[in-house]
N, C-alpha and C. Protein backbone atom coordinates (compact mmCIF):
# COMPACT_ATOMS: atom_id res chain seq x y z
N UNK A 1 0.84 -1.19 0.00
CA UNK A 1 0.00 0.00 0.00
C UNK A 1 0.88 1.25 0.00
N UNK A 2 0.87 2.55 -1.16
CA UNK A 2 1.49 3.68 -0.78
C UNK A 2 0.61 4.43 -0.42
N UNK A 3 1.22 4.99 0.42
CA UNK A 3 0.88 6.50 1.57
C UNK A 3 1.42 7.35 0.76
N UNK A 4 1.17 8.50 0.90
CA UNK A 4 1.03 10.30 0.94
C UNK A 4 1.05 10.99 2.35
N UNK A 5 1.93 11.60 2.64
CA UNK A 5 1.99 12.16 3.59
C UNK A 5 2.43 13.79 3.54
N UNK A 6 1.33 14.75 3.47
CA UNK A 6 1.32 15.78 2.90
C UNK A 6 1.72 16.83 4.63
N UNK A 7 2.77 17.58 4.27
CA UNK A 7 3.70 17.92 5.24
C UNK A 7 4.04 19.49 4.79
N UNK A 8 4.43 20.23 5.99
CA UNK A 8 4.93 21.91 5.81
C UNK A 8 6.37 22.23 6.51
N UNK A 9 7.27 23.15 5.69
CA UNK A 9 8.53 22.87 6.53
C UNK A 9 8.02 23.78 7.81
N UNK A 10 8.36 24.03 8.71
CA UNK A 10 8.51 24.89 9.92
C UNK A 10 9.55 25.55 10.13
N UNK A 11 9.79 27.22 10.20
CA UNK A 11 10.52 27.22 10.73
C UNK A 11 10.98 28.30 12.63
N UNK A 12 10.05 27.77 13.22
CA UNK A 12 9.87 28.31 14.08
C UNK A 12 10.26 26.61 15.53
N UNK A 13 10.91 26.58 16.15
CA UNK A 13 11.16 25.63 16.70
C UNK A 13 11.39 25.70 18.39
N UNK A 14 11.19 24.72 19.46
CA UNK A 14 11.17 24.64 20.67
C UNK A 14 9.91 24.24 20.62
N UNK A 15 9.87 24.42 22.56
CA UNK A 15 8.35 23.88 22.93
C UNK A 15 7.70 24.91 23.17
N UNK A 16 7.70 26.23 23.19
CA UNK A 16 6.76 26.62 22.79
C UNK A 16 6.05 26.91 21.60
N UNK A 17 6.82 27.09 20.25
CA UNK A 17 6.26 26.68 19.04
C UNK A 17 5.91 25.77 18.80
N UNK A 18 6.04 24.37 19.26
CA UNK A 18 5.74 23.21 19.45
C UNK A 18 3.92 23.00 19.51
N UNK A 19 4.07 23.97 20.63
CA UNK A 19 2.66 24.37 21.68
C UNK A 19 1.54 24.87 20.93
N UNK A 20 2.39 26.25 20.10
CA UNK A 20 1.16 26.70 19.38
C UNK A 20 0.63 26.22 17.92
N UNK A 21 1.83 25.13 17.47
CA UNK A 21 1.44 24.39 16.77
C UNK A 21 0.10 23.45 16.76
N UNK A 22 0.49 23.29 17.75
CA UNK A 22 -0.50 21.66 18.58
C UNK A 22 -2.30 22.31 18.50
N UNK A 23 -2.05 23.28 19.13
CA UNK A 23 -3.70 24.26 19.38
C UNK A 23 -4.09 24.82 18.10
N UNK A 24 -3.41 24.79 16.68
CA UNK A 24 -3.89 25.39 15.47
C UNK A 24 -4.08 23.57 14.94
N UNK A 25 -4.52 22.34 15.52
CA UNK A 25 -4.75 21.52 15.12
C UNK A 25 -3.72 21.05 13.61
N UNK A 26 -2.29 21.33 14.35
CA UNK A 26 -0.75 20.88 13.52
C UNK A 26 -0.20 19.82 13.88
N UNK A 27 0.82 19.56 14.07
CA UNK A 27 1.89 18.22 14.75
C UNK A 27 3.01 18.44 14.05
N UNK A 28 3.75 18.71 15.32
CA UNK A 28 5.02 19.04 14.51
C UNK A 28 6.07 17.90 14.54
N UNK A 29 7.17 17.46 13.57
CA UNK A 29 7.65 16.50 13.45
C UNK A 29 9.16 17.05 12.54
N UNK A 30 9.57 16.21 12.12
CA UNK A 30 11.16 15.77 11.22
C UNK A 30 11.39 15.13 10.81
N UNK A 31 12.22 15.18 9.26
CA UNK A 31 12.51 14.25 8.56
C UNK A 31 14.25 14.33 8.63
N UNK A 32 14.67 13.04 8.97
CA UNK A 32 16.43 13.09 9.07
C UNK A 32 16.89 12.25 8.36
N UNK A 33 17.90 12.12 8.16
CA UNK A 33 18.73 10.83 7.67
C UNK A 33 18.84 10.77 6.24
N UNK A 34 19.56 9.83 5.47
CA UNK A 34 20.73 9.66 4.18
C UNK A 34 21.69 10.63 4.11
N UNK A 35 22.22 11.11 5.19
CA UNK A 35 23.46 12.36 4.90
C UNK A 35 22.97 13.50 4.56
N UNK A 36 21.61 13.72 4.77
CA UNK A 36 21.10 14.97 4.52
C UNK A 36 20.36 15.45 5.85
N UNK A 37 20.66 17.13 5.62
CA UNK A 37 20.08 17.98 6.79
C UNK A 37 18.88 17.27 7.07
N UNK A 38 18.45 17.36 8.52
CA UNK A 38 17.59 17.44 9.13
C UNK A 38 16.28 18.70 8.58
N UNK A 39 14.99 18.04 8.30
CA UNK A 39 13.64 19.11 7.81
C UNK A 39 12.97 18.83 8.59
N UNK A 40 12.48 20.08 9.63
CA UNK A 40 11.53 20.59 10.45
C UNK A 40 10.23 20.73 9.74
N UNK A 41 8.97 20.04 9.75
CA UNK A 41 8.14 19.82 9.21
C UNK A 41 6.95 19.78 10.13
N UNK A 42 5.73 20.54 9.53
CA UNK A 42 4.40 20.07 10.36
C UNK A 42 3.54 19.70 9.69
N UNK A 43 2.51 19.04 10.11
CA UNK A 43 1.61 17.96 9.77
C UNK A 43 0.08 18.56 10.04
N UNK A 44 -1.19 18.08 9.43
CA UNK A 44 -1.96 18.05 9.91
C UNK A 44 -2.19 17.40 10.47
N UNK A 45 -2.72 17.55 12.14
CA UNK A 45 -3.10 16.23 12.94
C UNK A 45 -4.50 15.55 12.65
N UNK A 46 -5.32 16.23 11.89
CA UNK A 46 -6.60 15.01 12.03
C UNK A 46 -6.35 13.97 10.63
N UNK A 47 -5.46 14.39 9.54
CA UNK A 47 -5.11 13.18 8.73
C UNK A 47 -4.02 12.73 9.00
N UNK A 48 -3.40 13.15 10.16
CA UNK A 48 -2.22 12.06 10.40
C UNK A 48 -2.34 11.15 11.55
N UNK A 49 -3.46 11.68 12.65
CA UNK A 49 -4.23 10.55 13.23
C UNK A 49 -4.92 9.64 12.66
N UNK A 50 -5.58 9.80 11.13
CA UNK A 50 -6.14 8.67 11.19
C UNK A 50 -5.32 7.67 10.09
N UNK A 51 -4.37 8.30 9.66
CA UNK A 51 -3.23 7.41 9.21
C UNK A 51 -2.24 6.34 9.72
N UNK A 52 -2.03 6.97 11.23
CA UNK A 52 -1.53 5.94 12.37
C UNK A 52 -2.64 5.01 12.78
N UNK A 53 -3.68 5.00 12.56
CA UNK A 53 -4.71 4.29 13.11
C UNK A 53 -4.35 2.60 11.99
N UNK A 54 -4.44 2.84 10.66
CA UNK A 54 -3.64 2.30 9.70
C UNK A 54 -3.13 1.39 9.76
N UNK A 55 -2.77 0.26 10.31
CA UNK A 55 -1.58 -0.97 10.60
C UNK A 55 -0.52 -0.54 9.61
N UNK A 56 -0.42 -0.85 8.58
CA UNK A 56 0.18 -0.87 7.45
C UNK A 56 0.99 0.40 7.21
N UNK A 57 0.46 1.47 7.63
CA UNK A 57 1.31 3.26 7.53
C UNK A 57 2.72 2.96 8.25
N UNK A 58 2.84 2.04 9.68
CA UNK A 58 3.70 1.84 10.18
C UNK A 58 4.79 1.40 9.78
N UNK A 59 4.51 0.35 8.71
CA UNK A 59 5.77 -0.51 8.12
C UNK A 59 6.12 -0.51 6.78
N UNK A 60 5.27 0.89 6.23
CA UNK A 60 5.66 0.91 5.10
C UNK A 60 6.25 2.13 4.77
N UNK A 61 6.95 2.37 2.81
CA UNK A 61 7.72 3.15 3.17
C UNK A 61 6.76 4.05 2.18
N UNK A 62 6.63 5.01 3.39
CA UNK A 62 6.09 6.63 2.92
C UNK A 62 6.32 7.73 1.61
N UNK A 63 5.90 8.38 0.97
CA UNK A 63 5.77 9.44 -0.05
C UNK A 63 5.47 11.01 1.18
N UNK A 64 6.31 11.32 1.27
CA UNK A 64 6.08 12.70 1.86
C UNK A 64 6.32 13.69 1.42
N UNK A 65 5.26 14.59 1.14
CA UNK A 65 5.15 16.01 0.30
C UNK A 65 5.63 16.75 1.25
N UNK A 66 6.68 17.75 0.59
CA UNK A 66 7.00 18.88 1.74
C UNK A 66 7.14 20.13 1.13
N UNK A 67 6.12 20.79 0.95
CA UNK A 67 5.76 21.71 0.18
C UNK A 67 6.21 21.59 -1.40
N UNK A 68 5.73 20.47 -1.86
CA UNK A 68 6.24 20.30 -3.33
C UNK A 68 6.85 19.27 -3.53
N UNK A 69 7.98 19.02 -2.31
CA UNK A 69 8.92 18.83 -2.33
C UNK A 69 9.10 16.95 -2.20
N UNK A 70 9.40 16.24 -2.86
CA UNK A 70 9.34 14.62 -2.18
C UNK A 70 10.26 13.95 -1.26
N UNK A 71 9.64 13.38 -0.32
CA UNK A 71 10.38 13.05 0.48
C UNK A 71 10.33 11.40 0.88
N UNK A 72 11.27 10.49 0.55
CA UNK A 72 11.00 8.97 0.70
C UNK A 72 11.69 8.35 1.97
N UNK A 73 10.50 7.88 3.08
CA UNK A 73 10.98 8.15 4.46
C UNK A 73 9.98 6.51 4.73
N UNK A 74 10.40 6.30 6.51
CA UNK A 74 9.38 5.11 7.05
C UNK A 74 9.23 6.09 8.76
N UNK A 75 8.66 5.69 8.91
CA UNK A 75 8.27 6.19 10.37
C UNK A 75 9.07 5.88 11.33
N UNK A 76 9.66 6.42 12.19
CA UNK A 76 10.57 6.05 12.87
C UNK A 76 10.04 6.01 14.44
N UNK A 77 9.33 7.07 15.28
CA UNK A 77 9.20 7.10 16.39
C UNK A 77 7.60 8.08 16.44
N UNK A 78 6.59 7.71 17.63
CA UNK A 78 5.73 8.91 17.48
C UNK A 78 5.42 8.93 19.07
N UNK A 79 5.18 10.15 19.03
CA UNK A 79 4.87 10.86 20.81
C UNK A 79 3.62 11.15 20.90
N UNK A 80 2.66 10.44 21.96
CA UNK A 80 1.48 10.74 22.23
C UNK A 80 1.44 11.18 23.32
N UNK A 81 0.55 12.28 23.61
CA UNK A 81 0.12 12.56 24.69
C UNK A 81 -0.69 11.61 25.76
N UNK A 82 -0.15 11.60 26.99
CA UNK A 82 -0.43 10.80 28.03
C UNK A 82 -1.60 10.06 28.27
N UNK A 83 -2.53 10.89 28.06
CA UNK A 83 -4.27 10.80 27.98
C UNK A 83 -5.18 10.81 26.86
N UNK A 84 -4.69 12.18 26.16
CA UNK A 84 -5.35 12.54 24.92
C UNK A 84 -5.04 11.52 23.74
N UNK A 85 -6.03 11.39 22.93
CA UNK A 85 -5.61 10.68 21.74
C UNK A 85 -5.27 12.22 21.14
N UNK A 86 -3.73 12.19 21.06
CA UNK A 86 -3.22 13.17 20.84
C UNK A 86 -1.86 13.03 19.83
N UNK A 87 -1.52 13.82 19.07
CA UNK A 87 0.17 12.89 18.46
C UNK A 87 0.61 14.58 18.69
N UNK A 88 1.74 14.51 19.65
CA UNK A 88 2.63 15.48 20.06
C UNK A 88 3.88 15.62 19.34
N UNK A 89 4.60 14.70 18.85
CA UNK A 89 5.43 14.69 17.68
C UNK A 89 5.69 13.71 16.48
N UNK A 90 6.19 13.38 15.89
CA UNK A 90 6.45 12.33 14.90
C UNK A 90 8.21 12.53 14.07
N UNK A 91 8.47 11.39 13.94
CA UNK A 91 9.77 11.54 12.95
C UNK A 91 9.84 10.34 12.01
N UNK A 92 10.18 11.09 10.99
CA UNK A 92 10.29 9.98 9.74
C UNK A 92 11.94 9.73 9.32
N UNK A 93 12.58 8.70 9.17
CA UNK A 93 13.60 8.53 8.79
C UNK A 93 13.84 8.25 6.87
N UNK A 94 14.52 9.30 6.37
CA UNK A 94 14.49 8.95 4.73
C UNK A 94 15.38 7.50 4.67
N UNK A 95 14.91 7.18 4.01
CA UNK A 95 15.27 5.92 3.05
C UNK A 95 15.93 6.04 2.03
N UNK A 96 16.88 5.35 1.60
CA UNK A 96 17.86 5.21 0.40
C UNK A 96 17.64 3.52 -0.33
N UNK A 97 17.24 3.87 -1.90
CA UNK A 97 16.68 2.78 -2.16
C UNK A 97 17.74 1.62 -2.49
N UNK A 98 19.03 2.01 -2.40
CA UNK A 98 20.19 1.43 -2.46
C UNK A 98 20.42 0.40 -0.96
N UNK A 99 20.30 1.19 -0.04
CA UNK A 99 20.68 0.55 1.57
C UNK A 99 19.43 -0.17 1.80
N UNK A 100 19.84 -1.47 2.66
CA UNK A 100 19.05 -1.94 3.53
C UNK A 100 18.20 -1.44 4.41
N UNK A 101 17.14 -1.21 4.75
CA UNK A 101 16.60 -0.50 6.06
C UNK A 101 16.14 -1.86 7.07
N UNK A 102 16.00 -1.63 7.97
CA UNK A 102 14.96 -2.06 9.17
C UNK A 102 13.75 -1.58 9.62
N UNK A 103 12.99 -2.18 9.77
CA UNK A 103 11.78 -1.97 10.21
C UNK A 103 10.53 -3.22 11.03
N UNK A 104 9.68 -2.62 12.19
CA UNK A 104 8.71 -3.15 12.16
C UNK A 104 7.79 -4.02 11.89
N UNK A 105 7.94 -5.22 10.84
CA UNK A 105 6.59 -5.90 10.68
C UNK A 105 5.18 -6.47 10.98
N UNK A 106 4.05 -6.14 10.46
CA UNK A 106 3.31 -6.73 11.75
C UNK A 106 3.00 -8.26 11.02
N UNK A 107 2.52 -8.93 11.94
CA UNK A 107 2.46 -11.11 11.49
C UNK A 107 1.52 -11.05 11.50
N UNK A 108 0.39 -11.40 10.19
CA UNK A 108 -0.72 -11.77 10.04
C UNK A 108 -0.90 -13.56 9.88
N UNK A 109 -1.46 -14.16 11.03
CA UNK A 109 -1.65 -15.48 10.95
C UNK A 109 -3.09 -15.95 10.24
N UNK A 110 -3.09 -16.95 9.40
CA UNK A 110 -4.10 -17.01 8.52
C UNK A 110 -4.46 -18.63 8.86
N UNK A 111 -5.58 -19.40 8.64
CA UNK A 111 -6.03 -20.61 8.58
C UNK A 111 -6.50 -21.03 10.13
N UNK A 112 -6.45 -20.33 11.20
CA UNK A 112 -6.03 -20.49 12.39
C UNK A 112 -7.18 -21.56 13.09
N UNK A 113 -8.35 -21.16 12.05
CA UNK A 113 -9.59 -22.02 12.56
C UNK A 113 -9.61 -23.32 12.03
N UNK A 114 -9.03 -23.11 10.96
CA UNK A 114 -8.59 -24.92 10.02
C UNK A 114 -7.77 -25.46 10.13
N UNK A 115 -6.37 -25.29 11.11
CA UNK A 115 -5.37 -25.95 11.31
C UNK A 115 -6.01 -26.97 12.67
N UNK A 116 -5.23 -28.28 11.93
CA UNK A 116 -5.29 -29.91 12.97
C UNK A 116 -5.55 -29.52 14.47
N UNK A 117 -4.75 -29.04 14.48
CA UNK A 117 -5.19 -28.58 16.18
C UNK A 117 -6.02 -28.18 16.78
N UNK A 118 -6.81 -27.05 16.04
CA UNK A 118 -8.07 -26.90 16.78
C UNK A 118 -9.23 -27.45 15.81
N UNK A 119 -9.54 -27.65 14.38
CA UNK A 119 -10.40 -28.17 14.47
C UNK A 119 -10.56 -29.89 14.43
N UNK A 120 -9.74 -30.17 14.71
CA UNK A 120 -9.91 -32.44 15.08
C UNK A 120 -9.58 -32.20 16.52
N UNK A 121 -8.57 -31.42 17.12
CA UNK A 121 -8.09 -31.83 18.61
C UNK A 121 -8.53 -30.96 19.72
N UNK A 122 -9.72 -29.74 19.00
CA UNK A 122 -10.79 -28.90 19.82
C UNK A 122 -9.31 -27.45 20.37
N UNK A 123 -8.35 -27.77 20.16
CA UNK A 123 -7.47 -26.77 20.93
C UNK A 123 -7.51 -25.63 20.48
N UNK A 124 -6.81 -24.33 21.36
CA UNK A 124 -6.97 -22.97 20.93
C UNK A 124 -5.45 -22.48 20.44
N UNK A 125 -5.84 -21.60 19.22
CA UNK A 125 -4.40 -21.60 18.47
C UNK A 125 -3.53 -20.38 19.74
N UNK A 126 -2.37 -20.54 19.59
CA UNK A 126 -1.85 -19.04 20.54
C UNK A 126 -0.88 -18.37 19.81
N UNK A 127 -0.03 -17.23 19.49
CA UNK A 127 0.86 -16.86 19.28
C UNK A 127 1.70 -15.94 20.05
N UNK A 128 2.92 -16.23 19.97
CA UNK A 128 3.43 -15.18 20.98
C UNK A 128 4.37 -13.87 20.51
N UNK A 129 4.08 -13.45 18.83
CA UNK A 129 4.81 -12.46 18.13
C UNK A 129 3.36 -11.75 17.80
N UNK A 130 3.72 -10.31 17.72
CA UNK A 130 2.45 -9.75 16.91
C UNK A 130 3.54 -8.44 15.39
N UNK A 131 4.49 -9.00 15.46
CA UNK A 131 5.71 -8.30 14.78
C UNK A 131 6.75 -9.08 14.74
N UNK A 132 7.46 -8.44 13.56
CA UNK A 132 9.19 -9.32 13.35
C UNK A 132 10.15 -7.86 12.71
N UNK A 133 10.77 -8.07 13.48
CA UNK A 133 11.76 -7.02 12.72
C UNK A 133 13.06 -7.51 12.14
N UNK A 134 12.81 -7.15 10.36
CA UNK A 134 12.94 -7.57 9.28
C UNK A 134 14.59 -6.45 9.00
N UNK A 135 14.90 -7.07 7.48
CA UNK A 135 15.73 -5.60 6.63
C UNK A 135 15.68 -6.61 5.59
N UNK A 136 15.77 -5.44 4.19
CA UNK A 136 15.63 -5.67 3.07
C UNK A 136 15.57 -4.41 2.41
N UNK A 137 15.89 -3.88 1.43
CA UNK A 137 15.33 -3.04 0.73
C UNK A 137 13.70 -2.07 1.02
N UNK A 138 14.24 -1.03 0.59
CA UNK A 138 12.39 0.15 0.77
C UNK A 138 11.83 -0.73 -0.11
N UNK A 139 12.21 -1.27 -1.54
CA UNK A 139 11.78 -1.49 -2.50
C UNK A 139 10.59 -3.25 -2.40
N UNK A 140 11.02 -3.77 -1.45
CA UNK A 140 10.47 -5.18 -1.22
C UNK A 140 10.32 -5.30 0.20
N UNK A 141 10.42 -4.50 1.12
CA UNK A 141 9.28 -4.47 2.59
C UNK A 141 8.04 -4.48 2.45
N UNK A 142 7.26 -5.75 2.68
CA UNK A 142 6.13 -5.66 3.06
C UNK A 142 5.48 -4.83 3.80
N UNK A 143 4.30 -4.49 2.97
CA UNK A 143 3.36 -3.97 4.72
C UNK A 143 3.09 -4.89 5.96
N UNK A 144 3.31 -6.24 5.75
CA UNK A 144 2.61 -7.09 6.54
C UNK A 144 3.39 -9.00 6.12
N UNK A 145 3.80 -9.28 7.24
CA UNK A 145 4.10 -11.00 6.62
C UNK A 145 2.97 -11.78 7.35
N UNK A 146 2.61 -12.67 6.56
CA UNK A 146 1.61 -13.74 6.75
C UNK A 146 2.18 -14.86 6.54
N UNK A 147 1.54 -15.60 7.71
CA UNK A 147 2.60 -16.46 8.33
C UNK A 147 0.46 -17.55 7.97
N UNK A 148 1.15 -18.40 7.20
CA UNK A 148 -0.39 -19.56 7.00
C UNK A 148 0.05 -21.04 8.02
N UNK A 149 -0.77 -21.05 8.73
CA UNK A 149 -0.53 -22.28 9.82
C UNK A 149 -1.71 -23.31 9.60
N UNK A 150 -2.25 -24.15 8.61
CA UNK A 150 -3.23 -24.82 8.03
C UNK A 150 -2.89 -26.31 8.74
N UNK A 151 -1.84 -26.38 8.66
CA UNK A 151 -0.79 -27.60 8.67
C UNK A 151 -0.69 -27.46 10.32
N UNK A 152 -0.91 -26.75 11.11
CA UNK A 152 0.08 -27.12 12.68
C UNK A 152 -1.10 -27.70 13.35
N UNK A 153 -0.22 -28.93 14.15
CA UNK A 153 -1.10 -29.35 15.08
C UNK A 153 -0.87 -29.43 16.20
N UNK A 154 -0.27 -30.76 16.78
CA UNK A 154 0.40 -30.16 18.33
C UNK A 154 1.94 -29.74 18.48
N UNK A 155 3.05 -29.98 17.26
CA UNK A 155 3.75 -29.51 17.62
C UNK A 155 4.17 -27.92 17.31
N UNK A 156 4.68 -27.09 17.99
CA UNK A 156 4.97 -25.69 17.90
C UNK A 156 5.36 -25.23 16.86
N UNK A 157 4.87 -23.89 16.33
CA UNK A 157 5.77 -23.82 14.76
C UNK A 157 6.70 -22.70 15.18
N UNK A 158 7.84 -23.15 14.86
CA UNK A 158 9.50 -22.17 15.02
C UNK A 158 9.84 -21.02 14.26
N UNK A 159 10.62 -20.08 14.91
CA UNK A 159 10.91 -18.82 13.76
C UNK A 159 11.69 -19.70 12.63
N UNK A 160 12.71 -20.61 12.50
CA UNK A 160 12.81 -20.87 11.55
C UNK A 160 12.16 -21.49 10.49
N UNK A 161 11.06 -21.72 11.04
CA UNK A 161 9.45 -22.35 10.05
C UNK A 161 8.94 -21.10 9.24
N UNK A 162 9.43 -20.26 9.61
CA UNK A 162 8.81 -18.57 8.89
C UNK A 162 9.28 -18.43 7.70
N UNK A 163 8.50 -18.51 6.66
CA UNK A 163 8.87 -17.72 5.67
C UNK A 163 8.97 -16.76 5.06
N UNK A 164 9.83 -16.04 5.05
CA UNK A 164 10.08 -14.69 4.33
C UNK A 164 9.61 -14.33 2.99
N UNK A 165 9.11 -13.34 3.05
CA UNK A 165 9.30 -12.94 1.26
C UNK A 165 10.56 -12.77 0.58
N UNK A 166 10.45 -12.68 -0.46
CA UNK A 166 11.83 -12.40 -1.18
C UNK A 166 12.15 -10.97 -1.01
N UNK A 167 13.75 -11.06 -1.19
CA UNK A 167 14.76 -10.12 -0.12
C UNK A 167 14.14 -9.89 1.24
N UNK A 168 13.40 -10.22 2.13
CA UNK A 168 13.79 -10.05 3.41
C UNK A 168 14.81 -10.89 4.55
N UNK A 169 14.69 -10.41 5.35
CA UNK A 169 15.26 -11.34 6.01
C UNK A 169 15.13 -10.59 8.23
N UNK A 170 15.40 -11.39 8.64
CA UNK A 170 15.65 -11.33 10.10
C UNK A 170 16.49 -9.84 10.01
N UNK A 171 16.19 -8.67 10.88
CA UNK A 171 17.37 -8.16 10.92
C UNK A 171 18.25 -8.18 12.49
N UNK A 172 17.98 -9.26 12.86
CA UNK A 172 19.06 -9.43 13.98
C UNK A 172 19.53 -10.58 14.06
N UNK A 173 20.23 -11.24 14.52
CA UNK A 173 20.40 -12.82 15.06
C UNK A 173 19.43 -12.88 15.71
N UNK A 174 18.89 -14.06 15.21
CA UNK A 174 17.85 -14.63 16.33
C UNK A 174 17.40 -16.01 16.72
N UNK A 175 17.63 -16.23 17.44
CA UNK A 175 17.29 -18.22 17.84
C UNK A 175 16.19 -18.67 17.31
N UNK A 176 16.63 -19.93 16.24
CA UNK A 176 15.25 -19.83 15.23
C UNK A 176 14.36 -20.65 16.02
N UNK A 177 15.10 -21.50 17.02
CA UNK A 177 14.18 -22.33 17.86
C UNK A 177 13.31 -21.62 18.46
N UNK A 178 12.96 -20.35 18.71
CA UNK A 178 11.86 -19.44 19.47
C UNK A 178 10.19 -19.82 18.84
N UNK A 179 9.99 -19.88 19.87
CA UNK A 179 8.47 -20.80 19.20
C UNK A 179 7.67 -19.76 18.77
N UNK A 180 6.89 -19.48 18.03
CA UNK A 180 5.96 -18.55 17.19
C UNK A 180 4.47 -18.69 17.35
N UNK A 181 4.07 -19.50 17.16
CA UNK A 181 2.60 -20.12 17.83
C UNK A 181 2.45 -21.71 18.24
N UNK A 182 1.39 -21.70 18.83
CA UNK A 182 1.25 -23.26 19.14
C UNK A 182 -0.28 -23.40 19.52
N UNK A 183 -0.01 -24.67 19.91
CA UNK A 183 -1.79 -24.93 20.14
C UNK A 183 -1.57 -25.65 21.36
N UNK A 184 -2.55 -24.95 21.58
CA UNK A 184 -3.17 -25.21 23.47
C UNK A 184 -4.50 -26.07 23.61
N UNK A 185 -4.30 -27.01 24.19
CA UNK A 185 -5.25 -28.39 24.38
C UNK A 185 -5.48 -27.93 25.57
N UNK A 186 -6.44 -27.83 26.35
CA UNK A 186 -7.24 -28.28 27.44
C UNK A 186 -7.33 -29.77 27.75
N UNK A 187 -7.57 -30.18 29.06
CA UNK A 187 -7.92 -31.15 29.51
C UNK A 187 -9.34 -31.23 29.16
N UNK A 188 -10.40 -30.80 28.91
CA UNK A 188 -11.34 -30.59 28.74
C UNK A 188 -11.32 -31.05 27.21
N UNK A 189 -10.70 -30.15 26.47
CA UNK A 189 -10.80 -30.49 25.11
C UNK A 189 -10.26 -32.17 24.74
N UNK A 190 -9.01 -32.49 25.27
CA UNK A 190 -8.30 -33.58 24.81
C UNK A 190 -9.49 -34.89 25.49
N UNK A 191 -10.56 -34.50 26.63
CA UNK A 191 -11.74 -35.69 26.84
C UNK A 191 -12.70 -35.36 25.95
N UNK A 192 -12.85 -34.33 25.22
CA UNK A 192 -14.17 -34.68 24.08
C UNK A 192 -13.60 -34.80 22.95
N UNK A 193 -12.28 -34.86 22.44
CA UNK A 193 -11.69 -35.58 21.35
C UNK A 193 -11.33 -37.09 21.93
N UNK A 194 -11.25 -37.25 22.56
CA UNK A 194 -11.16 -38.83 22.84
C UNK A 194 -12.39 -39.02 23.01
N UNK A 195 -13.26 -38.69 23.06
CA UNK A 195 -14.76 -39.23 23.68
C UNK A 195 -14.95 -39.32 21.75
N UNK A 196 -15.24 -38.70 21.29
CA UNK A 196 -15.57 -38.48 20.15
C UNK A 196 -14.67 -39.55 19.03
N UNK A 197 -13.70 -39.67 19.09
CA UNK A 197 -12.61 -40.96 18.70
C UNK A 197 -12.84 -41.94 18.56
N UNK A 198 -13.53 -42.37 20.13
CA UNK A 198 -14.08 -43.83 20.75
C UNK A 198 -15.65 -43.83 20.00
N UNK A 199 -16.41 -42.73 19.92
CA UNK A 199 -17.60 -43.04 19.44
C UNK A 199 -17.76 -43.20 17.77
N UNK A 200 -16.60 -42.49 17.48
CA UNK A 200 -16.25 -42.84 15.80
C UNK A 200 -15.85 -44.32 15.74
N UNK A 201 -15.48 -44.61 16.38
CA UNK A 201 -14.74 -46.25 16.18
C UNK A 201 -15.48 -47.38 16.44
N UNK A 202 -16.69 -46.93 18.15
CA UNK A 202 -17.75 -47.69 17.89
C UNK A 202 -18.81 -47.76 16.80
N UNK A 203 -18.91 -46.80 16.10
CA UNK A 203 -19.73 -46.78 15.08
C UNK A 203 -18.91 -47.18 13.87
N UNK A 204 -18.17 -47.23 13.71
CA UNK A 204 -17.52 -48.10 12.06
C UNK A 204 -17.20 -49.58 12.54
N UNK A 205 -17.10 -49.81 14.17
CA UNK A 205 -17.58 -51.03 14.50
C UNK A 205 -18.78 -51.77 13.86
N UNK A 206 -19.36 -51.45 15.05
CA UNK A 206 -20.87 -51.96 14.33
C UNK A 206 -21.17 -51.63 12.90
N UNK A 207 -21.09 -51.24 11.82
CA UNK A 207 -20.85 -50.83 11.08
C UNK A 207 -20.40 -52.15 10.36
């Protein structure tokens, strides 16, 4: 998915310009990085709230207008106010389509109701990632990896069971043995799959 992120340079800076930014319904923020100056930039906050709302705005890489001007960035950090659904600052880091970046992913698990485990063995699927942080190119970062678990039943599926898209990859070392999801049997569940087993078997008995 590409974003637009339509942006103004600023040049008035601190917290109290900060301040009177915030009350003319602005957000002030920055764009840094590839060896180039730092741009003081403000935002509108009611389309850049509902852009963070977005899954996908997070991990992907941005188009930012800055008065004309293009700017090819990913989101780097954002400041909310304590209480308020509020965005107090934001910073975007530019991207170079040459370098590797890092970023965020979020794990979309798919099949979760049709995999062996819960529907023959009644169990509940679990996962314990809701993200992976990846590097690869701006050019082939996903918004999102989907991870299809059709196939798992009771044993655990491993980060090294993950498949990547092409050019990504892990961007840290990471122990591939770390378990990723699994399925959780109840005692409860594992007696009405055996109850149910035994009554399948008496009936192709008699049968």
């Amino acid at each position: 998915m590409q974003f637009t992120v339509k942006a103004a340079k600023r040049d008035a800076k601190g917290t109290g310009a900060s301040r009177r930014l915030r009350h003319t319904g602005t957000t002030p923020g920055i764009i840094y990085g590839a060896d180039k100056p730092a741009v003081q930039i403000s935002l509108d906050h009611n389309d850049l709230f509902h852009a963070l709302r977005n899954e996908a705005f997070h991990s992907s890489v941005l188009s930012i207008d800055v008065d004309g001007a293009k700017e090819v960035a990913v989101l780097r950090d954002v400041q909310w106010h304590p209480f308020r659904q509020q965005v107090l600052h934001i910073d975007f880091q530019r991207v170079d389509s040459t370098h590797a970046i890092h970023l965020k992913v979020p794990v979309h698990f798919i099949n979760t109701d049709i995999c062996p485990g819960v529907k023959l063995r009644k169990g509940t699927f679990s996962h314990t990632i809701n993200e992976l942080d990846v590097k690869g190119l701006a050019s082939d970062m996903p918004g999102f990896i989907e991870i299809d678990v059709k196939d798992l039943d009771t044993a655990a599926l491993h980060l090294r069971d993950v498949k990547l898209p092409k050019g990504i990859e892990l961007a840290h070392s990471t122990d591939g043995s770390k378990v990723v999801a699994s399925i959780v049997i109840s005692r409860a569940a594992e007696a009405e799959a055996a109850a149910e087993a035994t009554s399948a078997g008496e009936g192709e008995a008699k049968a």
